[in-house]
N, C-alpha and C. Protein backbone atom coordinates (compact mmCIF):
# COMPACT_ATOMS: atom_id res chain seq x y z
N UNK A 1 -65.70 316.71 -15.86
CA UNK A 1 -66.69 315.70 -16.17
C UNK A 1 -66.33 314.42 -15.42
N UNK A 2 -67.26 313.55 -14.80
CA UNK A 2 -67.20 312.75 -13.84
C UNK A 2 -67.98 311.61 -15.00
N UNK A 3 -67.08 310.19 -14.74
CA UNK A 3 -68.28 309.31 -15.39
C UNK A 3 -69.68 309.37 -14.43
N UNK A 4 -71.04 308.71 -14.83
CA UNK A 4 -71.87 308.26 -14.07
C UNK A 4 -71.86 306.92 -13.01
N UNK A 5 -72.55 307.31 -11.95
CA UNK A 5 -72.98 306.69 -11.16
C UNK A 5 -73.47 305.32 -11.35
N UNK A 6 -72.76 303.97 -11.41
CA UNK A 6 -72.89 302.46 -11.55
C UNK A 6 -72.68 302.08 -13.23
N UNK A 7 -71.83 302.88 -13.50
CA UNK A 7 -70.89 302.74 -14.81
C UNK A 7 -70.26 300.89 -14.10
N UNK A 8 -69.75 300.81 -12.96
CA UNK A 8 -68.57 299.91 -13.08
C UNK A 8 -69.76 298.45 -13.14
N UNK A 9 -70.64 298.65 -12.63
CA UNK A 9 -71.68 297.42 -12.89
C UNK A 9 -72.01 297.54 -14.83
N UNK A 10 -71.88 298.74 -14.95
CA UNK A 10 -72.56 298.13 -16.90
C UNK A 10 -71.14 297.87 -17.62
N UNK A 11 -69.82 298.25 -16.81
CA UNK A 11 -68.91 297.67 -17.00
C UNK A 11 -68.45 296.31 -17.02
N UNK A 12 -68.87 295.69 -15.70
CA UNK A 12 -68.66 294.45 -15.75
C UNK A 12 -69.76 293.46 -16.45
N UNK A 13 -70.80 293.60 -16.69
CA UNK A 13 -71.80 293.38 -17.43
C UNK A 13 -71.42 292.97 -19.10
N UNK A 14 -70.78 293.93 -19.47
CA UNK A 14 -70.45 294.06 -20.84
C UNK A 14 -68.85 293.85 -21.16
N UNK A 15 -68.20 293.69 -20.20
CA UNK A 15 -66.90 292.97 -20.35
C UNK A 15 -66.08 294.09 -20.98
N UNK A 16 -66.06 295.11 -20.39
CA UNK A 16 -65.29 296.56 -20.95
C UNK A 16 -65.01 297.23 -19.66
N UNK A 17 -63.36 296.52 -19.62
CA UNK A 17 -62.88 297.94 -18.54
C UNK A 17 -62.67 298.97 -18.69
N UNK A 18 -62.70 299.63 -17.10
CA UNK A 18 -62.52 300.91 -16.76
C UNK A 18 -61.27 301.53 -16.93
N UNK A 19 -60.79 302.87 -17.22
CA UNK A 19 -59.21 303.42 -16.82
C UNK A 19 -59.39 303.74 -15.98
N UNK A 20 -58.06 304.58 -15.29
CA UNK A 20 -58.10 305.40 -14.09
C UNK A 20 -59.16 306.23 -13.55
N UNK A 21 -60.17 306.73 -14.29
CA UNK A 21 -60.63 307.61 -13.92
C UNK A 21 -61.82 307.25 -14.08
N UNK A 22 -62.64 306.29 -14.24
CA UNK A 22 -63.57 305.26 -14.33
C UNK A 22 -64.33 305.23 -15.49
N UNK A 23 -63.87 305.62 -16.90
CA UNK A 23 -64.12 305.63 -17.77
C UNK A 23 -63.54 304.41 -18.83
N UNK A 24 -65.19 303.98 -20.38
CA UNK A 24 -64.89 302.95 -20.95
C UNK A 24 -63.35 303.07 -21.04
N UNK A 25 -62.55 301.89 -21.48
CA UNK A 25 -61.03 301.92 -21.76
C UNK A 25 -61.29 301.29 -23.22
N UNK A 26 -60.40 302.06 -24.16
CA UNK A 26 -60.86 301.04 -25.71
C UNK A 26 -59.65 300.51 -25.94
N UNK A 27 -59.71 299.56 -27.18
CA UNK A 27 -58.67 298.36 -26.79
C UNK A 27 -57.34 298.89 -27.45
N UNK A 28 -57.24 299.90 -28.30
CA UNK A 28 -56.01 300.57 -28.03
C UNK A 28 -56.33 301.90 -28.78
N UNK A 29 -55.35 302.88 -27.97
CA UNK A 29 -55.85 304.18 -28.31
C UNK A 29 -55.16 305.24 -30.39
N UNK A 30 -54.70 304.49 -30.42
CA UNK A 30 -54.51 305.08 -32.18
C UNK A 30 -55.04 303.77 -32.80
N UNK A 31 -54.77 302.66 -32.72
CA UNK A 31 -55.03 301.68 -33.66
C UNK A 31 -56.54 301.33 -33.55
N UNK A 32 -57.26 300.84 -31.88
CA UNK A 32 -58.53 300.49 -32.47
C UNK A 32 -59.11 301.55 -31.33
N UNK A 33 -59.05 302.86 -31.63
CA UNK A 33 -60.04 304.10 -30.28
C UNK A 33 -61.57 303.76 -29.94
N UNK A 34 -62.24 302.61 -31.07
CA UNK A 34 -63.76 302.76 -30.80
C UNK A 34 -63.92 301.35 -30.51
N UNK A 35 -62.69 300.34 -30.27
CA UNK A 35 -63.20 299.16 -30.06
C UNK A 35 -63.06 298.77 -28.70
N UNK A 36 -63.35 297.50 -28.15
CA UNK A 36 -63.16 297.04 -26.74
C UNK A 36 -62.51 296.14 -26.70
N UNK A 37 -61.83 294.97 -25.74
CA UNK A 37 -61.52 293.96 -26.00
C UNK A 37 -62.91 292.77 -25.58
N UNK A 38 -64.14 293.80 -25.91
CA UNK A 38 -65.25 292.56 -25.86
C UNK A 38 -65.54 292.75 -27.04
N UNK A 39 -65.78 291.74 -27.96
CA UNK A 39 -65.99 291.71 -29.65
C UNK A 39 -67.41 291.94 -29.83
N UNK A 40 -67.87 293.37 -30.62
CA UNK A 40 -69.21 293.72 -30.96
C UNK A 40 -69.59 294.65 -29.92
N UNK A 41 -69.09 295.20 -28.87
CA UNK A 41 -69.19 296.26 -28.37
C UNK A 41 -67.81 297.46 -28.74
N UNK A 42 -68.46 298.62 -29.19
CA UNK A 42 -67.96 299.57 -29.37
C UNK A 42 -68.04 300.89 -29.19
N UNK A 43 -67.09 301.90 -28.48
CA UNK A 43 -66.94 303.47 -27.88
C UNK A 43 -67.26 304.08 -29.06
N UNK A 44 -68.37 305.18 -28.05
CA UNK A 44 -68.37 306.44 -29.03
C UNK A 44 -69.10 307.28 -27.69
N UNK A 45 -68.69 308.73 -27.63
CA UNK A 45 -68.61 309.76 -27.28
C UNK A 45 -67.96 310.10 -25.73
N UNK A 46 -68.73 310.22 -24.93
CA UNK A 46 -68.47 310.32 -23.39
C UNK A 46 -67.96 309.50 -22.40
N UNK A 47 -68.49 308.42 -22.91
CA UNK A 47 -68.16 307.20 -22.29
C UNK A 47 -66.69 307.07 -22.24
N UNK A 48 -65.74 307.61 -23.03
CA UNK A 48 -64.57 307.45 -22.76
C UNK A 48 -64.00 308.55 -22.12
N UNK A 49 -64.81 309.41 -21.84
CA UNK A 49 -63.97 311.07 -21.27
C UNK A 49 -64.88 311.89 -21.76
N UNK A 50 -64.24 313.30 -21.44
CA UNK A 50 -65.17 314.47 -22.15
C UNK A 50 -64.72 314.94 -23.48
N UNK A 51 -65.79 314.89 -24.44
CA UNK A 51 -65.56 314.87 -25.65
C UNK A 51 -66.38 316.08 -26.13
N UNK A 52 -66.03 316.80 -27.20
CA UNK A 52 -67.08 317.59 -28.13
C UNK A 52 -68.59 317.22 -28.94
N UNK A 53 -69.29 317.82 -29.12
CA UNK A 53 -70.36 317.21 -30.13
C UNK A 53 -69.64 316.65 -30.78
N UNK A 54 -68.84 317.21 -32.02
CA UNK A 54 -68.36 316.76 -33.41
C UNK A 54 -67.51 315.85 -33.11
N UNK A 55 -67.11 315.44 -32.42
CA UNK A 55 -66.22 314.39 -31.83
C UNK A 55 -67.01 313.01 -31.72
N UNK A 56 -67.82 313.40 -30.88
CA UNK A 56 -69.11 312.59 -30.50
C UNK A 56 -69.46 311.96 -31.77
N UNK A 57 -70.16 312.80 -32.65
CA UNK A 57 -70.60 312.39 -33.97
C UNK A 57 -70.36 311.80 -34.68
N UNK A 58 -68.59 312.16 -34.84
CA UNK A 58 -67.80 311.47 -35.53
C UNK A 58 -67.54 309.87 -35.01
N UNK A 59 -67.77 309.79 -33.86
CA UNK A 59 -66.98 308.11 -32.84
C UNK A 59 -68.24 307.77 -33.18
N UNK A 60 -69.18 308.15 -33.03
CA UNK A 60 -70.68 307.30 -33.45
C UNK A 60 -70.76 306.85 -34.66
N UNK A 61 -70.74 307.64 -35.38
CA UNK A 61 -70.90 307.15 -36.90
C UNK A 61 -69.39 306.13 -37.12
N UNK A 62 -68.03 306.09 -36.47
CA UNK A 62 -67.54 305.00 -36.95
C UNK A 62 -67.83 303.89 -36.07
N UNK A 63 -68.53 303.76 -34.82
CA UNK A 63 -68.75 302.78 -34.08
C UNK A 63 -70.30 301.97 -34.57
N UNK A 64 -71.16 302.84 -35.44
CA UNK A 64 -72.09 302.56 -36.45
C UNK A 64 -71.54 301.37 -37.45
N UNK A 65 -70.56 301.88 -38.25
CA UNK A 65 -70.07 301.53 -39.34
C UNK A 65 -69.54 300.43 -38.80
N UNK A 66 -68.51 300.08 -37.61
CA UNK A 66 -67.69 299.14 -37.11
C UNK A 66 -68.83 297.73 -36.91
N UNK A 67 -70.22 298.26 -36.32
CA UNK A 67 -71.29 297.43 -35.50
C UNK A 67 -71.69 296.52 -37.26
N UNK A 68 -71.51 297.48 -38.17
CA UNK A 68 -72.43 296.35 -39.23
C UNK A 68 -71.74 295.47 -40.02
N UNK A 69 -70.36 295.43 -39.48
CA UNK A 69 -69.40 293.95 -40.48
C UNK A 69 -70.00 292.93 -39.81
N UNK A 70 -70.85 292.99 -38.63
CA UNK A 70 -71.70 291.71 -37.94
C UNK A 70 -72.86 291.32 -39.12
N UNK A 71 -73.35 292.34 -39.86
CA UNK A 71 -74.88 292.10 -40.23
C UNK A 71 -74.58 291.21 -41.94
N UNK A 72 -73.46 291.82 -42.24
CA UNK A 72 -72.85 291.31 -43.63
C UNK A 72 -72.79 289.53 -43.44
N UNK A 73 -71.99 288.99 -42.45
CA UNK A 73 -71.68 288.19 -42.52
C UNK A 73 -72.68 286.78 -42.08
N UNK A 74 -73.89 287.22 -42.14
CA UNK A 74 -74.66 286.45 -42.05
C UNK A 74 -75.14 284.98 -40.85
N UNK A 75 -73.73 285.03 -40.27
CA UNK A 75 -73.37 284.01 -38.70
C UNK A 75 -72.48 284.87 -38.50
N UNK A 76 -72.45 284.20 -36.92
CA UNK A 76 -71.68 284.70 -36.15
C UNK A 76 -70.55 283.43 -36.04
N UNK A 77 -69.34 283.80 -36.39
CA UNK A 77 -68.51 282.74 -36.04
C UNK A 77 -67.44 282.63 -35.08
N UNK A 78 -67.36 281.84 -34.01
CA UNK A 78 -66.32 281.54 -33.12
C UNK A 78 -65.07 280.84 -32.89
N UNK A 79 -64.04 281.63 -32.99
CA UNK A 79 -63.00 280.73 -32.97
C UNK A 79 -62.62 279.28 -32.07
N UNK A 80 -62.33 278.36 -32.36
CA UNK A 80 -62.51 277.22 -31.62
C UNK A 80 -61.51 277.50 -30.44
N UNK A 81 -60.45 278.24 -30.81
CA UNK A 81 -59.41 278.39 -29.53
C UNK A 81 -60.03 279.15 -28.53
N UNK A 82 -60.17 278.42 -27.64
CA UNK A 82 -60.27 278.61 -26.32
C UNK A 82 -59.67 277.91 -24.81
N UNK A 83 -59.64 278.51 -23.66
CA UNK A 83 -59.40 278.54 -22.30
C UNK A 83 -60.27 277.12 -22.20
N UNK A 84 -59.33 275.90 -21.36
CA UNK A 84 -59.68 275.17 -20.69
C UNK A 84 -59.18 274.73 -19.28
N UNK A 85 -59.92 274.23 -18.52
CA UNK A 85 -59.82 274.05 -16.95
C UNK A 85 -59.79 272.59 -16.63
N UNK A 86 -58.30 272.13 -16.46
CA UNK A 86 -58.42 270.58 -15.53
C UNK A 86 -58.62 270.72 -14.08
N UNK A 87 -60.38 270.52 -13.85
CA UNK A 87 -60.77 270.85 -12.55
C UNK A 87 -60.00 269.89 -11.71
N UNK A 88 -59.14 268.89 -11.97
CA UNK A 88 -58.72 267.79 -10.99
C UNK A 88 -57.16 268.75 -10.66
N UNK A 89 -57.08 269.59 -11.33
CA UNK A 89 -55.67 270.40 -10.99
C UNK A 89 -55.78 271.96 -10.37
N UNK A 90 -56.78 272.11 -10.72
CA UNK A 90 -56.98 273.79 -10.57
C UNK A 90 -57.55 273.79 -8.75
N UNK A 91 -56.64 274.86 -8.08
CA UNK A 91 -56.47 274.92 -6.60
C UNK A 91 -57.13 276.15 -6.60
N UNK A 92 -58.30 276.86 -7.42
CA UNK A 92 -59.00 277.75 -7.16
C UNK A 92 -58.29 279.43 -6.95
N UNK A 93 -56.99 279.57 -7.13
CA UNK A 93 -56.39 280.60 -6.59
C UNK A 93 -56.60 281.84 -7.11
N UNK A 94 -57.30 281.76 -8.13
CA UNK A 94 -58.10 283.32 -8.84
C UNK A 94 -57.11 284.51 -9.57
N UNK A 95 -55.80 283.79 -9.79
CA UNK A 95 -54.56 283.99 -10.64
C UNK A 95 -55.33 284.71 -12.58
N UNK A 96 -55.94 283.41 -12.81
CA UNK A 96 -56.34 283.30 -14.32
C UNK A 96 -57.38 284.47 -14.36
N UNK A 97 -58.60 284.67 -13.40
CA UNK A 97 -59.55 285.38 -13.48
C UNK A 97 -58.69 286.87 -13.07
N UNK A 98 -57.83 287.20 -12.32
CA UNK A 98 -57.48 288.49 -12.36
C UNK A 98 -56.99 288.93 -13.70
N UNK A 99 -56.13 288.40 -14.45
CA UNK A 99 -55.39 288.42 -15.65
C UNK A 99 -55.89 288.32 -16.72
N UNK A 100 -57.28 287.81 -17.01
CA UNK A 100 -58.18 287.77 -18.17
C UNK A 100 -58.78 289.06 -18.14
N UNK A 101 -58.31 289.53 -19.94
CA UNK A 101 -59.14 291.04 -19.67
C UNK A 101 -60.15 290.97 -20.52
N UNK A 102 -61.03 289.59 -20.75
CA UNK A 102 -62.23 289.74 -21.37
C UNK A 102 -63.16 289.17 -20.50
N UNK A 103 -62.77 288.87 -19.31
CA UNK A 103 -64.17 288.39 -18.35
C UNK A 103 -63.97 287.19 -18.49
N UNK A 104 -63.85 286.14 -19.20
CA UNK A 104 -63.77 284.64 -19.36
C UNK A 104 -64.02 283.98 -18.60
N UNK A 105 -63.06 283.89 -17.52
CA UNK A 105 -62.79 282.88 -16.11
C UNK A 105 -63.21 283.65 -15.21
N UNK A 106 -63.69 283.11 -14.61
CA UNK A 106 -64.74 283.18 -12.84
C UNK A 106 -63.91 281.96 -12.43
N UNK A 107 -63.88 282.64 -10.92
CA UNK A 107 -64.07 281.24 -10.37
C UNK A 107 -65.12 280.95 -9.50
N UNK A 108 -65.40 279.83 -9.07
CA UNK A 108 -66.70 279.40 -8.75
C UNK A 108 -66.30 278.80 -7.28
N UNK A 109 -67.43 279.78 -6.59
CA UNK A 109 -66.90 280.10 -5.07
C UNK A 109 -67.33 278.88 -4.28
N UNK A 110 -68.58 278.28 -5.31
CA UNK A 110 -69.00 277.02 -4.25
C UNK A 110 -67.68 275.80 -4.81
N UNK A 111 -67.61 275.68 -5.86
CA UNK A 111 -66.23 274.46 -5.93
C UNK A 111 -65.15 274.90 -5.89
N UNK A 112 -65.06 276.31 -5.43
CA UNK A 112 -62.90 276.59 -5.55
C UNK A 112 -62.37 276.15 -7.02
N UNK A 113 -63.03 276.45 -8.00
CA UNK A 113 -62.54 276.05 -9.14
C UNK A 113 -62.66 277.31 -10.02
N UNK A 114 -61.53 277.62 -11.42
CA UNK A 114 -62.34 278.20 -12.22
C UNK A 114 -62.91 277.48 -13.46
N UNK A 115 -63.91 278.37 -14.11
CA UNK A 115 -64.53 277.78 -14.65
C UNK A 115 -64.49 278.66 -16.18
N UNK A 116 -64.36 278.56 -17.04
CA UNK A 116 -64.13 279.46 -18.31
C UNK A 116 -65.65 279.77 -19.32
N UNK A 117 -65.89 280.83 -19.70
CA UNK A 117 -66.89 281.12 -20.73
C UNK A 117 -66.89 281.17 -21.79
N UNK A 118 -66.63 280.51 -22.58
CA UNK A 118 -66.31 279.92 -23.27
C UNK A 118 -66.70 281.27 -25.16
N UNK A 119 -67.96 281.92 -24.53
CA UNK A 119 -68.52 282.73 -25.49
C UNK A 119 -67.80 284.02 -25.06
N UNK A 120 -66.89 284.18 -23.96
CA UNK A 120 -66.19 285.83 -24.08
C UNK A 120 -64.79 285.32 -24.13
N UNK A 121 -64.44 283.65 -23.76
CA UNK A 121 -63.18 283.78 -24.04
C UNK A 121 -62.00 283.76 -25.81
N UNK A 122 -61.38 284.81 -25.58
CA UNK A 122 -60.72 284.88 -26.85
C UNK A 122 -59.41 284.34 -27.28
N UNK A 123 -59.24 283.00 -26.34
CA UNK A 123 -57.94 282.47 -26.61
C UNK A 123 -56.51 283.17 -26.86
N UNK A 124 -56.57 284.28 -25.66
CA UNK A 124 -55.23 284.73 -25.58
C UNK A 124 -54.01 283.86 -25.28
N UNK A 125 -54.32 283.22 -23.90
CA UNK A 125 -53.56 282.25 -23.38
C UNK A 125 -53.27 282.91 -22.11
N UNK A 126 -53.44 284.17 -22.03
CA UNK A 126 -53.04 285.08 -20.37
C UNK A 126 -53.38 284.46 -19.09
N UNK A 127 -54.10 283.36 -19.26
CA UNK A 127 -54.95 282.85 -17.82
C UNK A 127 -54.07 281.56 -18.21
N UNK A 128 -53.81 281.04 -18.81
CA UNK A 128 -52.67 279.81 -18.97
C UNK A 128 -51.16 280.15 -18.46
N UNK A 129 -50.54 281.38 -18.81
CA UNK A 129 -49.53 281.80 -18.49
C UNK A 129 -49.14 282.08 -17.02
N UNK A 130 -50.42 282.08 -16.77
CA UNK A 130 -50.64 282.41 -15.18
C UNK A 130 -50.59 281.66 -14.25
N UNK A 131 -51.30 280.48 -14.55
CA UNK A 131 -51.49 279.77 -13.83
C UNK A 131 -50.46 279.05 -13.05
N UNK A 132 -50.13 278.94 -11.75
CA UNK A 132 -48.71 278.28 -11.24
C UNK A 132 -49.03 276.77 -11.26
N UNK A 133 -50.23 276.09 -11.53
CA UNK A 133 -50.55 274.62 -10.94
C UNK A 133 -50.41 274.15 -12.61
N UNK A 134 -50.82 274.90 -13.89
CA UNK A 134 -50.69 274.56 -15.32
C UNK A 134 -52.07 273.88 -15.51
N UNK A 135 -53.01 274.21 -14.72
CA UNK A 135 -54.57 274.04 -14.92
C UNK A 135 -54.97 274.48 -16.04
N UNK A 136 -54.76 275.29 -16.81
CA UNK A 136 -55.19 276.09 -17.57
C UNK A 136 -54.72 275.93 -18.47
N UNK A 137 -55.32 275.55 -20.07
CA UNK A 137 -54.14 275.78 -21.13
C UNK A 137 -55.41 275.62 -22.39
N UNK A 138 -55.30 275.98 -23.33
CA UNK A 138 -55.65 276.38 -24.54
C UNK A 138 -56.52 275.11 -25.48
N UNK A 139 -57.40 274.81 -25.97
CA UNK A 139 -57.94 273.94 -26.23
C UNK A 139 -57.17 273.43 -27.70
N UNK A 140 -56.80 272.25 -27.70
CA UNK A 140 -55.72 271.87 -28.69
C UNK A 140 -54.22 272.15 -28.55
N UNK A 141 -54.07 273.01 -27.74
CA UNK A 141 -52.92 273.48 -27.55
C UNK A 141 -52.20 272.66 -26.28
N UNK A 142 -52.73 271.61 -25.64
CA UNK A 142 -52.60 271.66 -24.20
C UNK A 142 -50.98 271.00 -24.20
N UNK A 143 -50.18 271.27 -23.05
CA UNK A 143 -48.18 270.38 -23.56
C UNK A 143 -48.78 268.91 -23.74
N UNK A 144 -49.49 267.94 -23.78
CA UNK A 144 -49.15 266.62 -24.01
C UNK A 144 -49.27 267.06 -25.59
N UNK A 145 -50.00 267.10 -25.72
CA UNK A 145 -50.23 267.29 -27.33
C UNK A 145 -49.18 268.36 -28.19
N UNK A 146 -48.72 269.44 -27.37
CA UNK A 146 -47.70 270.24 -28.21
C UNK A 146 -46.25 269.39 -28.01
N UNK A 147 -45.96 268.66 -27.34
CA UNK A 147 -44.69 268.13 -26.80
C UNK A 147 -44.21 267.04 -27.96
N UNK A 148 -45.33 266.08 -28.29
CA UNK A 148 -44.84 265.38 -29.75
C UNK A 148 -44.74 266.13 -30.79
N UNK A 149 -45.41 267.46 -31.45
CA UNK A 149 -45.32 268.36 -32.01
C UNK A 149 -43.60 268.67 -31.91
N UNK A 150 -43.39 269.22 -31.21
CA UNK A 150 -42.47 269.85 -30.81
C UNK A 150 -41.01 269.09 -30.95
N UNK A 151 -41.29 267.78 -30.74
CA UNK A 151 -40.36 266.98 -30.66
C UNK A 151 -39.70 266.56 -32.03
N UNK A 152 -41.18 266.31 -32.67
CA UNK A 152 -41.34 266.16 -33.81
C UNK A 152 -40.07 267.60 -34.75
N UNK A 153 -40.78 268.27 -34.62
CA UNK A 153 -39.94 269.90 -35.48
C UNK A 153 -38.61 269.84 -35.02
N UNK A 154 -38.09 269.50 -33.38
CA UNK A 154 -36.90 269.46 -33.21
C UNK A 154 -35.89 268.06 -34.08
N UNK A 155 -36.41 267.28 -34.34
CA UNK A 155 -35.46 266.13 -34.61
C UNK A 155 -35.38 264.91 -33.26
């Protein structure tokens, strides 16, 4: 079984990578098999490999069940932590955007900058860690502000 033909475009579309073999990848294979690391999209059947009907059936109906803790909760709520960009520092080098595995950061080819999305980013910090210039760092989190913190806890 071969995935289909322009899978890697509804891939990048939907912020769900590929494995080796160009199939969905879910965000981990015993703990979450039907989830992604894009929040509200979720695997079920082929899409991850070749699977059985009853297999099938089964990943559907829990990727069913997974889709409606959205409908309960009446909003959608976003964590405030997120990826920010000091465009007066950031040298465009496309470090942060390789290393983000939810799509977040682009960089933006007409200013050599990146630029963060603020609605796929999930405040890992992976595109901060990355960064060699320290363009990048976490909203609230940024070192001026953790450094009196810090100073503070040390004595």
């Amino acid at each position: 079984m071969e995935p289909p033909e322009g899978v890697e475009g509804l891939a990048k579309a939907l912020g769900v990578p590929l494995d080796r073999d160009g199939f969905f990848l879910e965000a981990h294979p015993k703990l979450g098999p039907l989830d992604t690391y894009t929040e509200g999209i979720f695997l079920a059947g082929c899409c991850q490999g070749p699977k059985d009907i009853p297999d099938t059936i089964s990943q559907a109906h829990g990727a069913a069940a997974r889709a409606t803790q959205f409908f309960h909760r009446g909003e959608v709520v976003k964590e405030p932590l997120v990826a920010e960009v000091d465009h007066e520092v950031c040298s465009g080098c496309r470090l942060c955007e390789a290393v983000c595995a939810y799509g977040a950061v682009e960089v933006d080819r007409r200013r050599r900058m990146a630029v963060v999305k603020e609605v796929l980013c999930e405040g890992c910090g992976a595109c901060a860690a990355a960064c060699p210039s320290g363009a990048i760092a976490l909203r609230h989190y940024r070192p001026e502000q953790m450094l009196p913190w810090a100073e503070g806890m040390l004595g």
